[in-house]
N, C-alpha and C. Protein backbone atom coordinates (compact mmCIF):
# COMPACT_ATOMS: atom_id res chain seq x y z
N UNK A 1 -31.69 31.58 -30.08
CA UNK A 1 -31.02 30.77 -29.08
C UNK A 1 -29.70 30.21 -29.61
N UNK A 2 -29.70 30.28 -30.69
CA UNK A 2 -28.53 29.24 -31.02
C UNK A 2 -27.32 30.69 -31.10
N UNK A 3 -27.16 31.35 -30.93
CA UNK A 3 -26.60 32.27 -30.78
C UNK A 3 -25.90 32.31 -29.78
N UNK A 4 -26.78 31.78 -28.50
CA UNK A 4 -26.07 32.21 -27.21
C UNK A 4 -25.12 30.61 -26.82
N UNK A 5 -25.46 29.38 -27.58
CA UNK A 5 -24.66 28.14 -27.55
C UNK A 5 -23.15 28.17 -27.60
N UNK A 6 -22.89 28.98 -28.14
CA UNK A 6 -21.01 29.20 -27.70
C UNK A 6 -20.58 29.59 -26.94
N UNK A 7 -21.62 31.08 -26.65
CA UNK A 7 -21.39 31.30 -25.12
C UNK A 7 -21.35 31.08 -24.32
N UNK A 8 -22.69 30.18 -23.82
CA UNK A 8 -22.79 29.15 -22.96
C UNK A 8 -21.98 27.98 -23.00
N UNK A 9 -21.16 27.55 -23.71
CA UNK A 9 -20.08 26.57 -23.57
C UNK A 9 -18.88 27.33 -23.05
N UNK A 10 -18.49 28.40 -23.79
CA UNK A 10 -17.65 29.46 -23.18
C UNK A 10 -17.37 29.86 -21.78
N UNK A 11 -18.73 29.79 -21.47
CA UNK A 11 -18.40 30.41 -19.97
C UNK A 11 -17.86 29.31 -18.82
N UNK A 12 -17.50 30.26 -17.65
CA UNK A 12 -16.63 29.53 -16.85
C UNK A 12 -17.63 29.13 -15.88
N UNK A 13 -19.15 29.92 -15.89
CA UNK A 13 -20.12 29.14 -15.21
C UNK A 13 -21.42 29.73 -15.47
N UNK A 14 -22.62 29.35 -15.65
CA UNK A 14 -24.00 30.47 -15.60
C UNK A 14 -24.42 30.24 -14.64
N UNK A 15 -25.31 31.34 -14.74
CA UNK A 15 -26.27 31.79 -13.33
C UNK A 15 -27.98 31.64 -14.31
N UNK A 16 -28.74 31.06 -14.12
CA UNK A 16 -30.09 31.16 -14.45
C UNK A 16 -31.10 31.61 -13.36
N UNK A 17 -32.03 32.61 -14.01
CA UNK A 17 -32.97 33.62 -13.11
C UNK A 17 -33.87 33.63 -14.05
N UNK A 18 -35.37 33.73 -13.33
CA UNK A 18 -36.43 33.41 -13.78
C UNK A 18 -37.69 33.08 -12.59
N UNK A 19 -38.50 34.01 -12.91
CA UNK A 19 -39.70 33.77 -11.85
C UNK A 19 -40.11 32.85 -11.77
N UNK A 20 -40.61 32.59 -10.38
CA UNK A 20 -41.11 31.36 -10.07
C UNK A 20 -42.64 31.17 -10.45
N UNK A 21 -43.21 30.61 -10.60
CA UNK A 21 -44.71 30.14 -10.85
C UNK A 21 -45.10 28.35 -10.68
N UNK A 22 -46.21 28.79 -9.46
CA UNK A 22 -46.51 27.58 -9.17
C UNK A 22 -45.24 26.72 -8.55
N UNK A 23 -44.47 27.20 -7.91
CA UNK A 23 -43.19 26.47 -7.76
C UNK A 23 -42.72 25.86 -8.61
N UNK A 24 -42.10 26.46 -9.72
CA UNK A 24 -42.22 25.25 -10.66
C UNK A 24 -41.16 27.02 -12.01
N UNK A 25 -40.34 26.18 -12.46
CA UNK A 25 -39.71 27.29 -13.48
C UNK A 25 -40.34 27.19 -15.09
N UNK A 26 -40.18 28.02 -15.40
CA UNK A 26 -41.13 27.98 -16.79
C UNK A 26 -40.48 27.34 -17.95
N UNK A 27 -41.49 27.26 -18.66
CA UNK A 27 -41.31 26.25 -19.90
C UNK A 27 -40.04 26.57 -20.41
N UNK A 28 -39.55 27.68 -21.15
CA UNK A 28 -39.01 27.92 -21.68
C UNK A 28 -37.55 28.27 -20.82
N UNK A 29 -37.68 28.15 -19.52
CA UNK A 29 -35.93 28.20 -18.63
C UNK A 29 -36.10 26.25 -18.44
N UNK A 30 -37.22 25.67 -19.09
CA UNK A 30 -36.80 24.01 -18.78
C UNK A 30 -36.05 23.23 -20.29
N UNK A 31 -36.92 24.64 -21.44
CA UNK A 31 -36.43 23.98 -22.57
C UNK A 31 -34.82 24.11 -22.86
N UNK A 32 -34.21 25.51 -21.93
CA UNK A 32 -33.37 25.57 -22.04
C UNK A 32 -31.99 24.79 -21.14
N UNK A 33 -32.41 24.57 -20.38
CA UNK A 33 -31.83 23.31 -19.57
C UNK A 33 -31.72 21.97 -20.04
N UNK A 34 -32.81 22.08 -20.70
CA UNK A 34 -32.79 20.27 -21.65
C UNK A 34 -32.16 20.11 -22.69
């Protein structure tokens, strides 16, 4: 992950995708948001 941290500052915007379950996004698209 720490790999993609420059990138993600870099960019001019992201898009996050990721199945839904339980209505609710998974652990690991929340850890990455936090």
């Amino acid at each position: 992950m720490t790999g993609l941290y420059p990138k993600v500052i870099e960019a001019q915007g992201l898009v996050l995708v990721c199945p839904v379950h339980n209505y609710n996004i998974t652990a690991w698209m929340k850890a990455f948001i936090d």
